[in-house]
Protein backbone atom coordinates (compact mmCIF):
# COMPACT_ATOMS: atom_id res chain seq x y z
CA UNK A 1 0.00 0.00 0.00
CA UNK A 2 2.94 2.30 1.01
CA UNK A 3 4.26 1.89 -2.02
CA UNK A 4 1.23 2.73 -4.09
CA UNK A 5 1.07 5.91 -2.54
CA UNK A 6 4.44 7.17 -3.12
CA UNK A 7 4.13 5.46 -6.97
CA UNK A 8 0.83 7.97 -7.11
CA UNK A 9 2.76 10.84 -5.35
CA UNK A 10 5.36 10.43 -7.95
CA UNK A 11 2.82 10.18 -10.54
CA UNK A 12 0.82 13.16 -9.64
CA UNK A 13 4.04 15.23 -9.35
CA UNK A 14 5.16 14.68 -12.45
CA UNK A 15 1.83 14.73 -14.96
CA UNK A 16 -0.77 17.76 -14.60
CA UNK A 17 -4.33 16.68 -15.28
CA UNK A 18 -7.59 17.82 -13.92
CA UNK A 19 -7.83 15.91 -11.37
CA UNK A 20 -4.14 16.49 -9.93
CA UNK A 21 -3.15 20.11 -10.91
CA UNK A 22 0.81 20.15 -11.71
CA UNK A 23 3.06 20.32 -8.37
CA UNK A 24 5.54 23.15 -7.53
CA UNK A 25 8.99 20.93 -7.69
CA UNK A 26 9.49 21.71 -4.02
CA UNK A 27 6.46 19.60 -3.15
CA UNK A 28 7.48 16.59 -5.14
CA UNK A 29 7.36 12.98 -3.28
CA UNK A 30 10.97 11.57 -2.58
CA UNK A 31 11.74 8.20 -0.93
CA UNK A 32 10.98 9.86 2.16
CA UNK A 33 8.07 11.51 2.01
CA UNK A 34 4.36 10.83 0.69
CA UNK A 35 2.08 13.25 -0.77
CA UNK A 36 -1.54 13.11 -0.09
CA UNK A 37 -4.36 15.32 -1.02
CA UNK A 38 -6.27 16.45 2.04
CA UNK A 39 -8.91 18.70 0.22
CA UNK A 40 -7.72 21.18 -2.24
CA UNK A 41 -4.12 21.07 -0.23
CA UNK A 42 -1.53 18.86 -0.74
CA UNK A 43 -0.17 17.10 2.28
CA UNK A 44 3.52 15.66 2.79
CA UNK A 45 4.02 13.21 5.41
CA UNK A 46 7.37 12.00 6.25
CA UNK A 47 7.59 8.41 6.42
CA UNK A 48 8.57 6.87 9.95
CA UNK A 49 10.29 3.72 8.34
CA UNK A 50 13.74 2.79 9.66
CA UNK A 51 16.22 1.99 6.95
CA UNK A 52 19.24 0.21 8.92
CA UNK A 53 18.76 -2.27 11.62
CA UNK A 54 19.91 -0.25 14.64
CA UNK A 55 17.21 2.45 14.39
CA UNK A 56 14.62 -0.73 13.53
CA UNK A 57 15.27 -2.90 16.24
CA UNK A 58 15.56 0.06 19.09
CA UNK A 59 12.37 1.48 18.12
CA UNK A 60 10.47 -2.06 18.49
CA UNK A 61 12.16 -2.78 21.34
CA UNK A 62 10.71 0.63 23.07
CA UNK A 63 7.16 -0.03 22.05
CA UNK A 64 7.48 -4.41 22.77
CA UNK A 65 8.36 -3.33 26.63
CA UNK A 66 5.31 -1.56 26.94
CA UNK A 67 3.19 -2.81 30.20
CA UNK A 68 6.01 -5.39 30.20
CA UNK A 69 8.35 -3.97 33.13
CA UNK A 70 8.25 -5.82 36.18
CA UNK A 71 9.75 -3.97 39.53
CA UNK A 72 12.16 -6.54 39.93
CA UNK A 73 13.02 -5.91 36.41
CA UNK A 74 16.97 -4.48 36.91
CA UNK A 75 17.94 -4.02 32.89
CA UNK A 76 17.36 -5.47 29.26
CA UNK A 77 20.42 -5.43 27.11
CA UNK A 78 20.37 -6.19 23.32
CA UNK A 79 22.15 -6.99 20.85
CA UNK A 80 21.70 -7.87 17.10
CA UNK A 81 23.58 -8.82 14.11
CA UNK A 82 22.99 -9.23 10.20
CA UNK A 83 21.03 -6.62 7.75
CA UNK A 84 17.41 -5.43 8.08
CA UNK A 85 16.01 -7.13 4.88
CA UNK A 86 16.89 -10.17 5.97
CA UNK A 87 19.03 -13.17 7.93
CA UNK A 88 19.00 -10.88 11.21
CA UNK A 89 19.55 -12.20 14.36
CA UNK A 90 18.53 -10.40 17.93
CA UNK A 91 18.95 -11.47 21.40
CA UNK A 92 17.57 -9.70 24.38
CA UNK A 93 18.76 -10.81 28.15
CA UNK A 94 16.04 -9.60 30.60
CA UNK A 95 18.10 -8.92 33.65
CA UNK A 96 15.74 -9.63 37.15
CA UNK A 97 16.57 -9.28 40.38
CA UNK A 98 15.69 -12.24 42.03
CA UNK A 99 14.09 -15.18 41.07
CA UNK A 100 12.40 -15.83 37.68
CA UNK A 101 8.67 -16.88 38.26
CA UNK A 102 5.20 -17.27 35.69
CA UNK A 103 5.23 -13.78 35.18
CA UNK A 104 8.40 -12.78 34.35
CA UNK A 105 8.65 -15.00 31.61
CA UNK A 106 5.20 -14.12 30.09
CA UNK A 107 6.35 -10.43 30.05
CA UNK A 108 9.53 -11.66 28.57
CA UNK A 109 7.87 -13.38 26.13
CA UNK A 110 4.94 -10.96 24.96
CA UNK A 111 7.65 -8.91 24.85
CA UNK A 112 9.36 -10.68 21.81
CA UNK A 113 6.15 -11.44 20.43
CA UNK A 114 5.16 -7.70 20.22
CA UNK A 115 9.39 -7.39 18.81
CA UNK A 116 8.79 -10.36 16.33
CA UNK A 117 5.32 -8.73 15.06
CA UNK A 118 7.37 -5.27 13.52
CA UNK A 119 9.39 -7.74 11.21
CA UNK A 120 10.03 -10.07 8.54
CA UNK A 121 10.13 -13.83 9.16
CA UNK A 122 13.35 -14.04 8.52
CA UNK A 123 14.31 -12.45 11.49
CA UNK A 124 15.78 -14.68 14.42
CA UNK A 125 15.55 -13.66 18.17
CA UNK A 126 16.39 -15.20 21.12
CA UNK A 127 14.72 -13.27 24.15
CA UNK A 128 15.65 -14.85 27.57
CA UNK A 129 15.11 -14.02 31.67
CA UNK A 130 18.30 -14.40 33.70
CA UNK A 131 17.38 -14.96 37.49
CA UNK A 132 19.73 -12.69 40.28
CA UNK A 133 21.17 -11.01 37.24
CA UNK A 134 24.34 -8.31 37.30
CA UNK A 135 23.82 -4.96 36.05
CA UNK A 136 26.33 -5.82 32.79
CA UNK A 137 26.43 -5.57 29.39
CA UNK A 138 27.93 -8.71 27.51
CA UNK A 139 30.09 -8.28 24.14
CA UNK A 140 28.00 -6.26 22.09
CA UNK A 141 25.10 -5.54 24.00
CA UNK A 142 23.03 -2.18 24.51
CA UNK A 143 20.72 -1.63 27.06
CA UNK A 144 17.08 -0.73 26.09
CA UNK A 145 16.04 -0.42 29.71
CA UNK A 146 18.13 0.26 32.67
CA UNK A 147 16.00 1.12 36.03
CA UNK A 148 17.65 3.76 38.58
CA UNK A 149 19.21 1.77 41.76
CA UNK A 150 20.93 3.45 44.71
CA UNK A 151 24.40 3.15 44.99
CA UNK A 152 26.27 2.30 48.50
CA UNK A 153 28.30 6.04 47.80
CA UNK A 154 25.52 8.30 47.75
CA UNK A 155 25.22 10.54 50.40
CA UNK A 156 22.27 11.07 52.96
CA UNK A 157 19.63 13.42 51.64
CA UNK A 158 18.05 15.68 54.10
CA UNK A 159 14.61 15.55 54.90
């Protein structure tokens, strides 16, 4: 469908007929943008698509942990490998701070279901909960989420 519309953009940009009066060159559809008649205005909307994996898999991993963090959720690191249009491979370590029960493993879970729903099938992930976790990153890992924990070196606040 996306691709229909920017085919038409393009179309209407660059033939004047009745129905789609000739377009100033500024206004012109690129691979960024759609146009879009909204009344006797044209419209043009910036696509939102992520072209490289890194921007891809950070913004699915924001919206997948939605209503998915636990309190005793302490970090989720990431990491990924291969290219966007296919053979890519994504791991996720859900770090908790105790013991990993029925419900930390559903949210984990969901959680790569809502990831897995944003891509291609050829995408492999590997989303697991690690039990009385560190707060570390592995080799090539990012963190996603990170919750705020007192340290033993702050110093008293006063009431």
């Amino acid at each position: 469908m996306l691709s229909l519309c920017r085919a038409h953009a393009r179309q209407c940009a660059g033939e004047a007929s009745a129905e789609h009066p000739q377009l100033p060159q500024s206004a012109r559809a690129d691979d960024r943008t759609q146009l879009h008649r909204q009344g006797p205005h044209w419209v043009r909307q910036t696509l939102l698509v992520p072209n490289d994996l890194h921007t891809a898999v950070l913004l699915s991993m924001q919206r997948a942990l939605w209503e998915q963090v636990t309190p005793d959720l302490r970090g989720v690191a990431l990491a990924w490998s291969g290219e966007l249009d296919g053979g890519a491979t994504v791991t996720s370590r859900f770090l908790y701070e105790g013991a990993v029960g029925a419900l930390q493993e559903q949210c984990v879970s969901e959680t790569e279901a809502y990831f897995l729903a944003d891509f291609l099938e050829d995408m492999s992930t590997t989303f697991v909960a690690v039990e009385h976790a560190d707060r570390e990153l592995q080799r090539d890992e990012e963190w996603v989420f990170l919750r705020w924990e007192p340290t033993m070196d702050l110093p008293e606040q006063p009431h």
